[in-house]
N, C-alpha and C. Protein backbone atom coordinates (compact mmCIF):
# COMPACT_ATOMS: atom_id res chain seq x y z
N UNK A 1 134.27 292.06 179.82
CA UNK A 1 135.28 292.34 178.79
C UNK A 1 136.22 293.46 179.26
N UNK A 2 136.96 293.50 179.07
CA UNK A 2 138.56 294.20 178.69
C UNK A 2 138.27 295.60 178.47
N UNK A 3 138.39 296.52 178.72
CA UNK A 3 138.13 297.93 177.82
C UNK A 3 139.69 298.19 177.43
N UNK A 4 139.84 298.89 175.80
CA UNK A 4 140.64 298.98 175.01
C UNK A 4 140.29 300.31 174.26
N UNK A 5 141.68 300.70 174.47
CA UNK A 5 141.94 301.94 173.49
C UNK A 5 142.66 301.79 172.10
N UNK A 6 141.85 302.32 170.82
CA UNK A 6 142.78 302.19 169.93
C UNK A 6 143.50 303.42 169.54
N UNK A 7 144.38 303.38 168.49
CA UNK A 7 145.60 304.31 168.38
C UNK A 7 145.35 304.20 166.66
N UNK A 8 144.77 305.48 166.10
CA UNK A 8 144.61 305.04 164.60
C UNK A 8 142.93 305.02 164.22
N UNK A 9 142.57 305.73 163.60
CA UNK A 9 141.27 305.67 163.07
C UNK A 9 141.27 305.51 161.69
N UNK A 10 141.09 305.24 161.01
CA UNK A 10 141.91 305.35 159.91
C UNK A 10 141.46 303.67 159.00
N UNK A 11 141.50 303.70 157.76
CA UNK A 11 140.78 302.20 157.40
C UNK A 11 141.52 301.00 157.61
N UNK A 12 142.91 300.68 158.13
CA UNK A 12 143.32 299.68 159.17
C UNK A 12 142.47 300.02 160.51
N UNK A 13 142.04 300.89 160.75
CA UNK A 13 141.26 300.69 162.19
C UNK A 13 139.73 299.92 162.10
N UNK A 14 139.26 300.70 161.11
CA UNK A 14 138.08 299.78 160.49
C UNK A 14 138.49 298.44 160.69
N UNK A 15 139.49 297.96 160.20
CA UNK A 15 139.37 296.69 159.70
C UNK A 15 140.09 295.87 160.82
N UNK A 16 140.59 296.73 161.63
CA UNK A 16 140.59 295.82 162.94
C UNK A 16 139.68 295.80 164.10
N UNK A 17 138.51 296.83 163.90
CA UNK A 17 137.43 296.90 164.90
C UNK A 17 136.68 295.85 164.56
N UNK A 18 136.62 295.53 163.63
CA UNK A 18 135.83 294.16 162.90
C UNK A 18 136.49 293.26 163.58
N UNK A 19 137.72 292.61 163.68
CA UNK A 19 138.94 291.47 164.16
C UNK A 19 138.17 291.55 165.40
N UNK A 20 138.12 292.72 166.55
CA UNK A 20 138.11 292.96 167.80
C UNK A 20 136.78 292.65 167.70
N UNK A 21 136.11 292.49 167.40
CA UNK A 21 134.55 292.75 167.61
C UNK A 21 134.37 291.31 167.92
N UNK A 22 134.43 290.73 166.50
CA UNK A 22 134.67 289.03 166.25
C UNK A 22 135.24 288.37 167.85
N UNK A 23 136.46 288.40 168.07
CA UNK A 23 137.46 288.19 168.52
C UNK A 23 136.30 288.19 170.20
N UNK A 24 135.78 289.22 170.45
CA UNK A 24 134.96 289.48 171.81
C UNK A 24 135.44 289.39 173.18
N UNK A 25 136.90 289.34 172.79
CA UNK A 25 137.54 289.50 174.31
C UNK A 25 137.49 291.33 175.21
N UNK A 26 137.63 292.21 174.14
CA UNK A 26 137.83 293.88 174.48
C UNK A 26 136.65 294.73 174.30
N UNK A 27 136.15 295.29 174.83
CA UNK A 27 135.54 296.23 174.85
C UNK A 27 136.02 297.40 174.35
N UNK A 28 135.62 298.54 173.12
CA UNK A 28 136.24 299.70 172.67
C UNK A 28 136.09 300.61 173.04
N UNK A 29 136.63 300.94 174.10
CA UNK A 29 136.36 302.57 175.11
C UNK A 29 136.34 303.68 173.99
N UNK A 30 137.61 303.68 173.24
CA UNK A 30 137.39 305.09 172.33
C UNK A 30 139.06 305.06 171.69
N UNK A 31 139.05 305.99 170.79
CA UNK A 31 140.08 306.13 169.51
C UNK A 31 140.72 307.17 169.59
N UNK A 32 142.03 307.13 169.84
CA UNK A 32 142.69 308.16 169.31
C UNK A 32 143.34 308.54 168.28
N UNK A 33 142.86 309.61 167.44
CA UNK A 33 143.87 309.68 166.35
C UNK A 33 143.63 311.92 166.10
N UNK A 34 145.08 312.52 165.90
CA UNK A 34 145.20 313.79 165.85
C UNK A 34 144.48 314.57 164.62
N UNK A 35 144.04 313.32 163.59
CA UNK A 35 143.55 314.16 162.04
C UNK A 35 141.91 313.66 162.53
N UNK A 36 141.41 313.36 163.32
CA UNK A 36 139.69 313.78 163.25
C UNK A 36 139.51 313.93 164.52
N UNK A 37 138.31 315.01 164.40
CA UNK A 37 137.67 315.77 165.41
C UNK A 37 137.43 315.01 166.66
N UNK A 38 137.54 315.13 168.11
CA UNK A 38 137.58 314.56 169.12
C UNK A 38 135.73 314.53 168.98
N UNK A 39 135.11 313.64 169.40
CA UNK A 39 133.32 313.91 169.39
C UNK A 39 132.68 313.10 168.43
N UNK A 40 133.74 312.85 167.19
CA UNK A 40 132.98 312.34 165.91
C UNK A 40 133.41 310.94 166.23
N UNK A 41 133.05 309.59 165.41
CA UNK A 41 133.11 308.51 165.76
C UNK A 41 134.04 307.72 164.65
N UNK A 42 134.25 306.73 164.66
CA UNK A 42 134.23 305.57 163.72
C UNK A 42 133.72 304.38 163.92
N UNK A 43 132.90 304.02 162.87
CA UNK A 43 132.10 302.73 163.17
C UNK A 43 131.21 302.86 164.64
N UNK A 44 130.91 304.07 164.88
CA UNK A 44 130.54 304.10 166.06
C UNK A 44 131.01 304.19 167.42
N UNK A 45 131.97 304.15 167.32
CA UNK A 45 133.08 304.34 168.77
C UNK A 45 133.79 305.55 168.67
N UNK A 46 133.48 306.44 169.69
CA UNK A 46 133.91 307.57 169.41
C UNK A 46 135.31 308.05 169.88
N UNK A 47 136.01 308.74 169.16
CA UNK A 47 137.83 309.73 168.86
C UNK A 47 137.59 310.44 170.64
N UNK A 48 138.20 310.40 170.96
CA UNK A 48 138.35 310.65 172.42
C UNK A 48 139.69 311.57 172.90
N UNK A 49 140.30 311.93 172.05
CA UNK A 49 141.64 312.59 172.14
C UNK A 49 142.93 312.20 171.17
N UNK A 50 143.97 313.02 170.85
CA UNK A 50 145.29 312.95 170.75
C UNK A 50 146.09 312.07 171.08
N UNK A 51 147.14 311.90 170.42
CA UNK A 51 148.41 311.33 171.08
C UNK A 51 148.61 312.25 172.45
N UNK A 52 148.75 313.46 172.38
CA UNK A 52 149.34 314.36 173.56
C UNK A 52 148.13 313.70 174.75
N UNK A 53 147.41 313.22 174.83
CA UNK A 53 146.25 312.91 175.79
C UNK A 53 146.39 311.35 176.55
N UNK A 54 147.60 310.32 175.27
CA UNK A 54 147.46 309.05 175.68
C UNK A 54 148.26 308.84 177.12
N UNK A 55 149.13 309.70 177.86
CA UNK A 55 149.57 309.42 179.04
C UNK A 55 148.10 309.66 180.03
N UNK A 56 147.23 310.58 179.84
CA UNK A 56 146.50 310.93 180.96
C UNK A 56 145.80 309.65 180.63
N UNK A 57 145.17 309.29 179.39
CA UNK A 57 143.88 308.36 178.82
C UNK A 57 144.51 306.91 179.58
N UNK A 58 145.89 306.73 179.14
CA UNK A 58 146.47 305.08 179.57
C UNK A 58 146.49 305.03 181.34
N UNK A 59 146.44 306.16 182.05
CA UNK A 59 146.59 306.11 183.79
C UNK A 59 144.74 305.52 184.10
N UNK A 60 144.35 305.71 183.55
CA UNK A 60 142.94 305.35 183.68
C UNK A 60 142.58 303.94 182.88
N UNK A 61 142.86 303.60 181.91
CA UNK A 61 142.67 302.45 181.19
C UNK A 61 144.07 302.29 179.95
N UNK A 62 144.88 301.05 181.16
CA UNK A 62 146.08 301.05 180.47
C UNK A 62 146.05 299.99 179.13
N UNK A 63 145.07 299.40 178.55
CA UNK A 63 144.77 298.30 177.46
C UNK A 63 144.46 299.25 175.77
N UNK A 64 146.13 299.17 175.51
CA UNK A 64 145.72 299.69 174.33
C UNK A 64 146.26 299.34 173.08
N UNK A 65 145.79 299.21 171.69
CA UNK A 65 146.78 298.61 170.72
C UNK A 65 146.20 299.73 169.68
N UNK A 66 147.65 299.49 168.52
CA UNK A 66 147.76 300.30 167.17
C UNK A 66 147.40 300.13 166.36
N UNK A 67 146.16 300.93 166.10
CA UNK A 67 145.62 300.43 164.65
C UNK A 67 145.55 301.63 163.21
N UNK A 68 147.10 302.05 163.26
CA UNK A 68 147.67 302.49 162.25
C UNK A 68 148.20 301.63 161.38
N UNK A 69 147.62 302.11 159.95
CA UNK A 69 147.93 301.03 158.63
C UNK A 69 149.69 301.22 158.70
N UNK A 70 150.08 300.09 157.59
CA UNK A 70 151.58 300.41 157.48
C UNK A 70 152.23 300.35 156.24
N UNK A 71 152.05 300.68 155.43
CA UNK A 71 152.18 300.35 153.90
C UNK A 71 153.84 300.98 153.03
N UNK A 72 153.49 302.41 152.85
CA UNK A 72 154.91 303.38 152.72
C UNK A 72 156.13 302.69 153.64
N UNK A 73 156.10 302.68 155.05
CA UNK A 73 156.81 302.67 155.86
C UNK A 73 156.18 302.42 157.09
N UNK A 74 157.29 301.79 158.00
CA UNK A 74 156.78 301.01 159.45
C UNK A 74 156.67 302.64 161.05
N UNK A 75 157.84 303.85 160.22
CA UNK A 75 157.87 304.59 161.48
C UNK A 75 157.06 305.12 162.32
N UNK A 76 155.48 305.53 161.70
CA UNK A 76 154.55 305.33 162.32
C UNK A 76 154.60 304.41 163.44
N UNK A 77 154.23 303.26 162.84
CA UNK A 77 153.73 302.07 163.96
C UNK A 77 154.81 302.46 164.93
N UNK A 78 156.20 301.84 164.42
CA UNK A 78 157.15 301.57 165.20
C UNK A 78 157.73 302.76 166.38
N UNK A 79 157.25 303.95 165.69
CA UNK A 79 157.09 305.25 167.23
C UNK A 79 156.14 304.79 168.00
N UNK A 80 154.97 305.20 167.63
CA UNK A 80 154.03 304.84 168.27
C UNK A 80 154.27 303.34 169.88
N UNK A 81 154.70 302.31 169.15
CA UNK A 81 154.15 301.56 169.92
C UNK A 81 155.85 301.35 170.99
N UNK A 82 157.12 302.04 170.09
CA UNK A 82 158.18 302.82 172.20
C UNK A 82 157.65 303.62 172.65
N UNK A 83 156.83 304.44 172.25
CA UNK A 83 156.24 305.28 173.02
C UNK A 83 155.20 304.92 173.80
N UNK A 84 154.23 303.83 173.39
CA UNK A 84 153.40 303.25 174.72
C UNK A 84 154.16 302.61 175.92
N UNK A 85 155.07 301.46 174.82
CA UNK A 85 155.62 300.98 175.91
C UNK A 85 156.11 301.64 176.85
N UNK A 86 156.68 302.41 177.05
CA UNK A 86 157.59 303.34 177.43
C UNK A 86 156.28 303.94 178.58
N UNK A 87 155.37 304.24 178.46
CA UNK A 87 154.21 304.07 179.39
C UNK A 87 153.19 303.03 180.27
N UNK A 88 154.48 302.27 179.70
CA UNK A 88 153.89 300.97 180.25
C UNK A 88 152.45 300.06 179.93
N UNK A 89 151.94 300.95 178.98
CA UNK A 89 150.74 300.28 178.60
C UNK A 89 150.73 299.25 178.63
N UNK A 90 149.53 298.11 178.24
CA UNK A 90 149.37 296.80 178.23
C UNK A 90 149.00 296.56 176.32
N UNK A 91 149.54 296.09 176.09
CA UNK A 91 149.39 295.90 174.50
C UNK A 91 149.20 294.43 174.23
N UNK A 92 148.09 293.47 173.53
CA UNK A 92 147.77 292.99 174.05
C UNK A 92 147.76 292.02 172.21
N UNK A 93 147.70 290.66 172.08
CA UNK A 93 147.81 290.22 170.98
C UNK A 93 146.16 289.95 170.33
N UNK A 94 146.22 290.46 169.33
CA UNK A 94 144.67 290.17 168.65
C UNK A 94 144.69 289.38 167.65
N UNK A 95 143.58 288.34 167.79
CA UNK A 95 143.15 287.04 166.92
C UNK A 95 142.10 287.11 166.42
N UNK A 96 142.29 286.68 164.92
CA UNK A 96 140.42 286.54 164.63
C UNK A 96 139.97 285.05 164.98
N UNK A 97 138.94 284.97 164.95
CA UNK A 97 138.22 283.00 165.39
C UNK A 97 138.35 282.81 163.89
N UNK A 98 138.51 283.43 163.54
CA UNK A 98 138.43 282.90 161.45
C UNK A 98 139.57 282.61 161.22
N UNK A 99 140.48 282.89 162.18
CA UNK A 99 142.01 282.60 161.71
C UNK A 99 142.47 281.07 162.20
N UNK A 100 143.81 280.78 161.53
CA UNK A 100 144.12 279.30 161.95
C UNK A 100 145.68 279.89 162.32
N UNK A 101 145.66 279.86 163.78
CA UNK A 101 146.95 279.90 164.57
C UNK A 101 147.06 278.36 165.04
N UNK A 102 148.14 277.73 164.70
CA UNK A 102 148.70 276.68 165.07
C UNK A 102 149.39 276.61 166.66
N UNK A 103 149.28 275.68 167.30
CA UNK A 103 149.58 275.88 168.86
C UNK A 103 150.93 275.63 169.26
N UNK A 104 151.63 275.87 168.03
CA UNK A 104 153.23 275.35 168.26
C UNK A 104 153.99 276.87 167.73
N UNK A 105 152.78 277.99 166.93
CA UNK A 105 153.52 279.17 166.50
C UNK A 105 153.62 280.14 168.06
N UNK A 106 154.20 281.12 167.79
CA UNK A 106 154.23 281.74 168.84
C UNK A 106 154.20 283.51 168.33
N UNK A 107 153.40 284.20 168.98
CA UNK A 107 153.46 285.42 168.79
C UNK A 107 153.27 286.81 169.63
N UNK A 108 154.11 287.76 169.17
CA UNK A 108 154.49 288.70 170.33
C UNK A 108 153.49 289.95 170.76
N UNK A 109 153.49 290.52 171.68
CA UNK A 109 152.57 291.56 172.15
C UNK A 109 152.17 292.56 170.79
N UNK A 110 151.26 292.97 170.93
CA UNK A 110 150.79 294.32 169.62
C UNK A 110 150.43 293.94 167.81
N UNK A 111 150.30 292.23 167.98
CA UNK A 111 150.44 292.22 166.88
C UNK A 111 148.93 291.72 166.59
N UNK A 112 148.66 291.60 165.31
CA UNK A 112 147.14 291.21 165.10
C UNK A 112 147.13 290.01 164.05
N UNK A 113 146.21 289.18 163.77
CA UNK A 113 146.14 288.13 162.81
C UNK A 113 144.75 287.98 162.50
N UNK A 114 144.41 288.72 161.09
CA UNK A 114 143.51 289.09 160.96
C UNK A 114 142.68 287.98 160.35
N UNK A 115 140.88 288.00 159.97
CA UNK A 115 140.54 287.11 158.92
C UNK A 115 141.51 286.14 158.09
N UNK A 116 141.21 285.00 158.33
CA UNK A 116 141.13 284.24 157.21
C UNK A 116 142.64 283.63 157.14
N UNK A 117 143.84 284.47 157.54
CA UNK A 117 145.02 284.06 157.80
C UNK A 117 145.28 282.56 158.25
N UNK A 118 146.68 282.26 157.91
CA UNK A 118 146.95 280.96 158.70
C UNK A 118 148.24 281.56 158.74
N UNK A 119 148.82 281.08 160.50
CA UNK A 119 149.60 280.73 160.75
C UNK A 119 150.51 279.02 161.27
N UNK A 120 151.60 278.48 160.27
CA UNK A 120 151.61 277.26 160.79
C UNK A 120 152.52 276.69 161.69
N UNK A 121 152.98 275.64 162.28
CA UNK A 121 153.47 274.80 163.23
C UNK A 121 155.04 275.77 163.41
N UNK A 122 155.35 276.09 164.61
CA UNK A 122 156.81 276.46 164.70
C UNK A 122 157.41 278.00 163.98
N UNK A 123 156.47 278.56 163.54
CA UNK A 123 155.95 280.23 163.20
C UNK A 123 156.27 281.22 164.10
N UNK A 124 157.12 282.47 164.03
CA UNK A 124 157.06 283.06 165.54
C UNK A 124 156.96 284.62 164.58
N UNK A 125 155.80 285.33 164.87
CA UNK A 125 155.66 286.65 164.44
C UNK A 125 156.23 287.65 165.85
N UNK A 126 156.65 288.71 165.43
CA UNK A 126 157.15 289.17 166.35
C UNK A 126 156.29 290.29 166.90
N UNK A 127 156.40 291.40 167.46
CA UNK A 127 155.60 292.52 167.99
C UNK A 127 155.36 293.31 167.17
N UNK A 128 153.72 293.64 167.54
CA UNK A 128 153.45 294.73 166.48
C UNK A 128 153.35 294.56 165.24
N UNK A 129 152.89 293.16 164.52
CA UNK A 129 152.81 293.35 163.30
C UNK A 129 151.44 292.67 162.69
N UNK A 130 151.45 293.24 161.76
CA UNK A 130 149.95 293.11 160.87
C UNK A 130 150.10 291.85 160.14
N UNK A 131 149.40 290.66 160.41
CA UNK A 131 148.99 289.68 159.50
C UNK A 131 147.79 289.89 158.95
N UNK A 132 148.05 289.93 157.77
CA UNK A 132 146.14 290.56 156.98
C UNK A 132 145.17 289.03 156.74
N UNK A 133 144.06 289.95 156.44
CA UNK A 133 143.11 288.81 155.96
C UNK A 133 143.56 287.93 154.73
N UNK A 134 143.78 286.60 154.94
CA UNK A 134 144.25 285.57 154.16
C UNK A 134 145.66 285.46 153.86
N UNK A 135 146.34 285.79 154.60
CA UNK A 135 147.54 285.64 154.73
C UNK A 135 148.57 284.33 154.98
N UNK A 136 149.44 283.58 154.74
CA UNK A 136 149.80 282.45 154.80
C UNK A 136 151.25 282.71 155.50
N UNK A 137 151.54 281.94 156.58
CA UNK A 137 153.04 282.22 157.01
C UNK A 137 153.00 280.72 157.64
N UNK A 138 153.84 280.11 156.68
CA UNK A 138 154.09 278.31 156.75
C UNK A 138 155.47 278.14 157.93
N UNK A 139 155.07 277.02 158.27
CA UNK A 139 155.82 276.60 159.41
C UNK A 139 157.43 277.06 159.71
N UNK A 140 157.91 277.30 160.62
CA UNK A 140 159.61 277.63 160.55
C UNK A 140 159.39 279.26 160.45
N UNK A 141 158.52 279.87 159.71
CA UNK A 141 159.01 280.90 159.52
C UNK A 141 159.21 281.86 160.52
N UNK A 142 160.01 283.63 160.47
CA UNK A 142 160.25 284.38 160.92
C UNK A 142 159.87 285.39 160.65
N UNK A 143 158.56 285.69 161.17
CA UNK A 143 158.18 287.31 160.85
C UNK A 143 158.89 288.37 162.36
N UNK A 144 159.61 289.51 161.78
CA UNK A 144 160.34 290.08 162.97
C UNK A 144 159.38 291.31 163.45
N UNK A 145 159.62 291.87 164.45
CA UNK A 145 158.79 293.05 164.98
C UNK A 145 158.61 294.13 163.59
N UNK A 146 157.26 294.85 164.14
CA UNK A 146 157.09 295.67 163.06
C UNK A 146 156.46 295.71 161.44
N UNK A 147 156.55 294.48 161.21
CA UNK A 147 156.29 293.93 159.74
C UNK A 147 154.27 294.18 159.43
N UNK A 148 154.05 294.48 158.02
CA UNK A 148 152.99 293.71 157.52
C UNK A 148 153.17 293.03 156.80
N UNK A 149 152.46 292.37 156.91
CA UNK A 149 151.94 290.75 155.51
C UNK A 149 150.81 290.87 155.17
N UNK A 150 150.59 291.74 154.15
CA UNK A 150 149.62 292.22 153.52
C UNK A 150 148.76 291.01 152.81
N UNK A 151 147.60 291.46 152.16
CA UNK A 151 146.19 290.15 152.23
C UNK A 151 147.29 289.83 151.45
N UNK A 152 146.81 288.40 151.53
CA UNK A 152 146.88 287.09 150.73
C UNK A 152 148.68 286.80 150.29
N UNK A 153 149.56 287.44 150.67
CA UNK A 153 150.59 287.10 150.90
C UNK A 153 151.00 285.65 151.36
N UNK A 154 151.86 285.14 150.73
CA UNK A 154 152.68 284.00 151.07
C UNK A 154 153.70 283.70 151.55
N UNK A 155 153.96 283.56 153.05
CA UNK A 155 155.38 283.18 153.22
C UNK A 155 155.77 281.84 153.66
N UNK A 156 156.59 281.23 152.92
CA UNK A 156 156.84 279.62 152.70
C UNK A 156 157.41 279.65 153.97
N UNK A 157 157.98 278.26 153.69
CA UNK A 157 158.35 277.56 155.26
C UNK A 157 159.95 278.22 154.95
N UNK A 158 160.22 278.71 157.11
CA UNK A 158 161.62 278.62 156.87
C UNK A 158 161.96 280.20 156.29
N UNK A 159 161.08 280.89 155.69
CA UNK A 159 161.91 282.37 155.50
C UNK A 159 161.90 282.86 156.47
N UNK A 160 162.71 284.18 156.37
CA UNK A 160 162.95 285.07 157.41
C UNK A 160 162.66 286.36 157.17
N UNK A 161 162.30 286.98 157.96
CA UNK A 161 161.72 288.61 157.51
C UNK A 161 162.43 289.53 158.29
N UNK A 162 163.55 290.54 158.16
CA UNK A 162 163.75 291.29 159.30
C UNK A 162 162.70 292.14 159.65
N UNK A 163 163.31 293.18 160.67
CA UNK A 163 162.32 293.91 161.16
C UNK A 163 161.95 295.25 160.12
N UNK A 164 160.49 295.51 160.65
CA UNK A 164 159.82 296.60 159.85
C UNK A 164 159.90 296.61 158.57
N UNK A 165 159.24 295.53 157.75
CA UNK A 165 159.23 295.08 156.42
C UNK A 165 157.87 295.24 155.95
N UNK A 166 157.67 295.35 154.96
CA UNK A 166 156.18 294.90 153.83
C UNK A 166 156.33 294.44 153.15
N UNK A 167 155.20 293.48 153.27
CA UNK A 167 155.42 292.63 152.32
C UNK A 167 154.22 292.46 151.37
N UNK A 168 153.68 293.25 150.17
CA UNK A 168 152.99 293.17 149.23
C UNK A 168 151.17 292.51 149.43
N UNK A 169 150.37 292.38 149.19
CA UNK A 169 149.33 291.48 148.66
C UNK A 169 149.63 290.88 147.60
N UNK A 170 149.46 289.04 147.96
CA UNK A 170 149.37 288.17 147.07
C UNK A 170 150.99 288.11 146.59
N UNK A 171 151.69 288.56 147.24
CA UNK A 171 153.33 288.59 147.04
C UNK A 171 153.67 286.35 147.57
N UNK A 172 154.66 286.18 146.53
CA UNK A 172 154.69 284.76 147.38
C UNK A 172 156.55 284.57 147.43
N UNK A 173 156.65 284.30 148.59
CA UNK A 173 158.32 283.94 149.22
C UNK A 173 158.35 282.98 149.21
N UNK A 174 159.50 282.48 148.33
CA UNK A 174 160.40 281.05 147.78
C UNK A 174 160.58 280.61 149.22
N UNK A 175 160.36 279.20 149.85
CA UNK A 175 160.84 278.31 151.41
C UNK A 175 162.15 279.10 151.66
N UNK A 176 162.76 279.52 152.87
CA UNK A 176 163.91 279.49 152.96
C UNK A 176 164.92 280.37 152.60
N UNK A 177 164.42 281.26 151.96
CA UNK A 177 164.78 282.95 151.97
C UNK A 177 164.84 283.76 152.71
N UNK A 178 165.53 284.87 152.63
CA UNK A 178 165.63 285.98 153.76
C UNK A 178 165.35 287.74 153.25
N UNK A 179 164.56 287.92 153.92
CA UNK A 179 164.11 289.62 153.25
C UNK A 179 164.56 290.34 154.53
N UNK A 180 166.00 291.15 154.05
CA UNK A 180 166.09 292.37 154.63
C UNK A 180 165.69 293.03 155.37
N UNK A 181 166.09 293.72 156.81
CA UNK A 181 165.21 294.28 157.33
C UNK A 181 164.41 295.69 156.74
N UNK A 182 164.02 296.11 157.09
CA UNK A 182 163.21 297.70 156.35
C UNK A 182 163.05 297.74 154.64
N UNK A 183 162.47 296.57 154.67
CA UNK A 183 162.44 296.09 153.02
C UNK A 183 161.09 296.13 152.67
N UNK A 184 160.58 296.27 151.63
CA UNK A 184 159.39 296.81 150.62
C UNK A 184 159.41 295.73 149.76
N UNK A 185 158.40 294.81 149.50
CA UNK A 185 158.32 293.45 148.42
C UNK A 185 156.67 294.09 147.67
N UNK A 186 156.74 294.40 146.64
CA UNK A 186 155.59 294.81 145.86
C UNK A 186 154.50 293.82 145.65
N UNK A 187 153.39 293.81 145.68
CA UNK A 187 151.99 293.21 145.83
C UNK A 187 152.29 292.61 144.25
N UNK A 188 152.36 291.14 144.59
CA UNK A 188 151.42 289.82 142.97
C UNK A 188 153.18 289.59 142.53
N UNK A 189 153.85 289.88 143.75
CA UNK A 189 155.37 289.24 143.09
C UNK A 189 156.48 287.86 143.38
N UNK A 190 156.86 287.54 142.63
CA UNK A 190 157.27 285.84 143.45
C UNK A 190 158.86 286.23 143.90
N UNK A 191 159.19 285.61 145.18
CA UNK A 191 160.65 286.34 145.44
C UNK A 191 161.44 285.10 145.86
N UNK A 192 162.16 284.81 144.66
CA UNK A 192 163.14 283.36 145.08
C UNK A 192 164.14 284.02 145.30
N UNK A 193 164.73 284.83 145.60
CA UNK A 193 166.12 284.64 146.44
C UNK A 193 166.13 285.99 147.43
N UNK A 194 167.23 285.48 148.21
CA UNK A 194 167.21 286.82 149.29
C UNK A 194 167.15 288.09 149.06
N UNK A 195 166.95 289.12 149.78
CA UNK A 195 167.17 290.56 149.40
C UNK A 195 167.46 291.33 150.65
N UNK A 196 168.41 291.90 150.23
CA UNK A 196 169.40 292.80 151.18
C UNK A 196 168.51 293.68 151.88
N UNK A 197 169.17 294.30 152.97
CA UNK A 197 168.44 295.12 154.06
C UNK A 197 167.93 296.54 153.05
N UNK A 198 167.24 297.17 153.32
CA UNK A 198 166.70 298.32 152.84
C UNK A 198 165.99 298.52 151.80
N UNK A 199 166.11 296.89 150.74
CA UNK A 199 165.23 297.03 149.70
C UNK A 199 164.08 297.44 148.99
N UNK A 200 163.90 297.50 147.89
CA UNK A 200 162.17 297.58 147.52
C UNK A 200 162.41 297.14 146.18
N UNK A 201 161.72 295.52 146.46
CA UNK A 201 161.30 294.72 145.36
C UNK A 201 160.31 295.17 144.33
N UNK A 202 160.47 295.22 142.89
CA UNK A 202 159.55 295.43 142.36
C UNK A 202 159.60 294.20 141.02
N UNK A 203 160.02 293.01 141.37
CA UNK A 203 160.37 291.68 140.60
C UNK A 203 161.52 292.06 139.21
């Protein structure tokens, strides 16, 4: 197996050490995150350093992905993961076996597709983004870099998502709509028509 560094301890990390575990392609060398003690663990894999540490940590084992939640806002993630690149790291796409990726979707480096999700026919998620457990993103669609699709979210066939968006739990998108880039769609809401860049849906 693979040895892998994560970026994020934190209960999106939980819940993607589970994905990774499942998944059994990576091995978890160790975690970085600046708010807990270097020595102490999560889930058993132990905090190994800082951000200030990931240039020395990535020259030694360049396999690493972000497992910072994204909820408020994407700038987290979206620093984070120019700044690996930018080190050239290897960032690497994570699948659960519980998930249904269709062999006609296509998806970009850093992103994850967690439990239970489906992705369908002609689907292209972009980098770096969180598909949660039970998540639905129907054929045609456009998830752009940066985004979550929080659990059980719906996105019909044919919408479009710009970049660094959220999109709610259990939120469901009308076929063929377009959500704004850096847009906020509130969890258990139905969204039939487009919404402009910068939004935050609250129905």
């Amino acid at each position: 197996m693979i040895n892998i560094i994560l970026i994020g301890g934190g209960g999106h990390c939980r819940a993607c050490i589970d994905v990774i575990e499942t998944e059994g392609r990576f091995k978890i060398y160790g975690i970085i995150d600046p708010n807990i003690p270097v020595g102490s663990s999560v889930l058993g894999y132990p905090i190994i350093g800082t951000d200030k540490d990931l240039p020395y940590i990535l020259s030694d084992i360049p396999c690493v992905f972000i497992t910072i939640g994204q909820i408020k806002n994407s700038k987290q993630r979206f620093n984070m993961f120019e700044y690996i690149s930018n080190l050239n790291a290897s960032i690497p796409i994570i699948r659960s076996p519980m998930a249904y990726v269709s062999q006609y979707a296509t998806i970009d480096n850093g992103s994850i597709i967690m439990h239970g999700s489906q992705v369908g026919s002609n689907a292209r998620i972009g980098a770096n983004c969180i598909i949660n457990s039970q998540s639905l993103i129907e054929h045609d669609a456009v998830i752009s870099d940066h985004c979550h699709i929080a659990t059980g979210a719906k996105v019909n066939g044919s919408v479009r998502i710009g970049p660094r968006c959220f999109i709610g739990s259990g939120a469901i998108l009308r076929e063929g709509i377009t959500i704004g880039r850096d847009s906020i769609v509130g969890a258990g809401l139905y969204v039939p028509n487009n919404i402009p860049d910068g939004s935050v849906y609250v129905g």
